[in-house]
Protein backbone atom coordinates (compact mmCIF):
# COMPACT_ATOMS: atom_id res chain seq x y z
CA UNK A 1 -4.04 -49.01 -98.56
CA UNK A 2 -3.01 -52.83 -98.24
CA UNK A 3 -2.30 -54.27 -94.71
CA UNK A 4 1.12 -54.79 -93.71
CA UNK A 5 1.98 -58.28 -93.62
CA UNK A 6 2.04 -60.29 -90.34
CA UNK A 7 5.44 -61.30 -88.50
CA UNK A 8 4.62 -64.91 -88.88
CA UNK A 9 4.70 -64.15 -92.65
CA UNK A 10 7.82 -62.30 -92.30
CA UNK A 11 9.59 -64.67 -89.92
CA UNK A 12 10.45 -68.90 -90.20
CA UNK A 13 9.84 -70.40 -86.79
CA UNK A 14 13.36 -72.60 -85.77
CA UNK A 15 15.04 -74.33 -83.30
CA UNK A 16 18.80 -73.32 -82.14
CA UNK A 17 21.61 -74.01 -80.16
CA UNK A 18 23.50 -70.98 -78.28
CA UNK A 19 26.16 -71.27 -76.42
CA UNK A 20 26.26 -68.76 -73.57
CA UNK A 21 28.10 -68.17 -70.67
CA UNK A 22 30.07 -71.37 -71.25
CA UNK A 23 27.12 -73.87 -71.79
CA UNK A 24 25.12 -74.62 -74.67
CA UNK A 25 21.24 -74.07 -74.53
CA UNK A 26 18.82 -74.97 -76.96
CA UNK A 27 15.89 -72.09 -77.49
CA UNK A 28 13.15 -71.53 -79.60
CA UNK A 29 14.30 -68.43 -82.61
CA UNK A 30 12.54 -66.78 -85.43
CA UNK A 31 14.76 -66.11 -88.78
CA UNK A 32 13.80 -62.86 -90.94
CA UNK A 33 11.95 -64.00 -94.09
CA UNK A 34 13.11 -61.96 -97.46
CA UNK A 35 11.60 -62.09 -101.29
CA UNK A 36 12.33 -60.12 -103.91
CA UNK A 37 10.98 -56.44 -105.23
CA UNK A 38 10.73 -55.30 -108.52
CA UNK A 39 11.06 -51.54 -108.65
CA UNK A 40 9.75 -49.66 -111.96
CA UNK A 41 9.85 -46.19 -112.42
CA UNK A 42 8.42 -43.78 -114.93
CA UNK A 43 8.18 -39.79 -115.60
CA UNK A 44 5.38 -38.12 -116.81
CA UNK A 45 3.69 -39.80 -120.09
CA UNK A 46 6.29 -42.39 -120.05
CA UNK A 47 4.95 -45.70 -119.45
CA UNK A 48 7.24 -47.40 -116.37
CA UNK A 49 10.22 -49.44 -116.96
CA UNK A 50 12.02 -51.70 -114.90
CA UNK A 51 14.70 -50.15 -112.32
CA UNK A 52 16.25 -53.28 -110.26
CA UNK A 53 14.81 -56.08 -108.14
CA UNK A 54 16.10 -56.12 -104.89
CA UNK A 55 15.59 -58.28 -101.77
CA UNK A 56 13.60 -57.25 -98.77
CA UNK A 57 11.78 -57.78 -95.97
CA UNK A 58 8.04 -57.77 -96.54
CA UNK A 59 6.72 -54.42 -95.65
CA UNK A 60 6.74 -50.59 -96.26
CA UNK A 61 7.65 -51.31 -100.22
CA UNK A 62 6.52 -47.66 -101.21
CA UNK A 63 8.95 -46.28 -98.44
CA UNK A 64 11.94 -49.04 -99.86
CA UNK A 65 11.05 -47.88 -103.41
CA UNK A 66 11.36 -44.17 -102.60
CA UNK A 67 14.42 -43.94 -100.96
CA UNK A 68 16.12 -46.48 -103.51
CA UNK A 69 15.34 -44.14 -106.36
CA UNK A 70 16.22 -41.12 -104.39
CA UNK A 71 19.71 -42.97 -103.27
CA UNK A 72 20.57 -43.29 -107.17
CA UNK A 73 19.63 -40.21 -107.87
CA UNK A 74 16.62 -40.65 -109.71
CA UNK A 75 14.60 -38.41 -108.31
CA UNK A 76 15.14 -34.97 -106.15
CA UNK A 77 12.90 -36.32 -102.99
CA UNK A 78 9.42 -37.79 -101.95
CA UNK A 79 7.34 -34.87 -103.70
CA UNK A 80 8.88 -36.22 -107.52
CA UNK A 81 6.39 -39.66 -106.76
CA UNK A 82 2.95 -39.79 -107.13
């Protein structure tokens, strides 16, 4: 199985401005990296076709795949993927 991918992959290193508690303070922030996914799905002899492309953060893409197909319906649960 493939490593997951780091944090500092997932996540842009910035600099922002906050305003709490009636001043503003400058701080150090991270901001959630995405990229697209193709998803392609296929039954039994068929060869796979494309399903959507969807955006995501990097990480657990089997998981994301599964539950997108089960979500539309197009499959019954985990046990219809192999």
């Amino acid at each position: 199985m493939r490593d997951e991918p780091s944090f500092e992959r997932q996540a842009t290193r910035v600099r922002v401005r906050a305003w709490r508690a009636g001043s503003v303070e400058e701080r150090d922030d991270r901001l959630a990296g995405e990229e697209p996914m193709a998803i392609r799905a296929g039954g039994p002899g068929q060869d796979p076709i494309d399903v959507a492309v969807t955006m995501r953060t990097p990480g657990h893409e089997a998981d994301l795949a599964v539950g997108f197909l089960l979500t539309e319906g197009l499959i019954a649960g985990r046990d219809d993927v192999t």
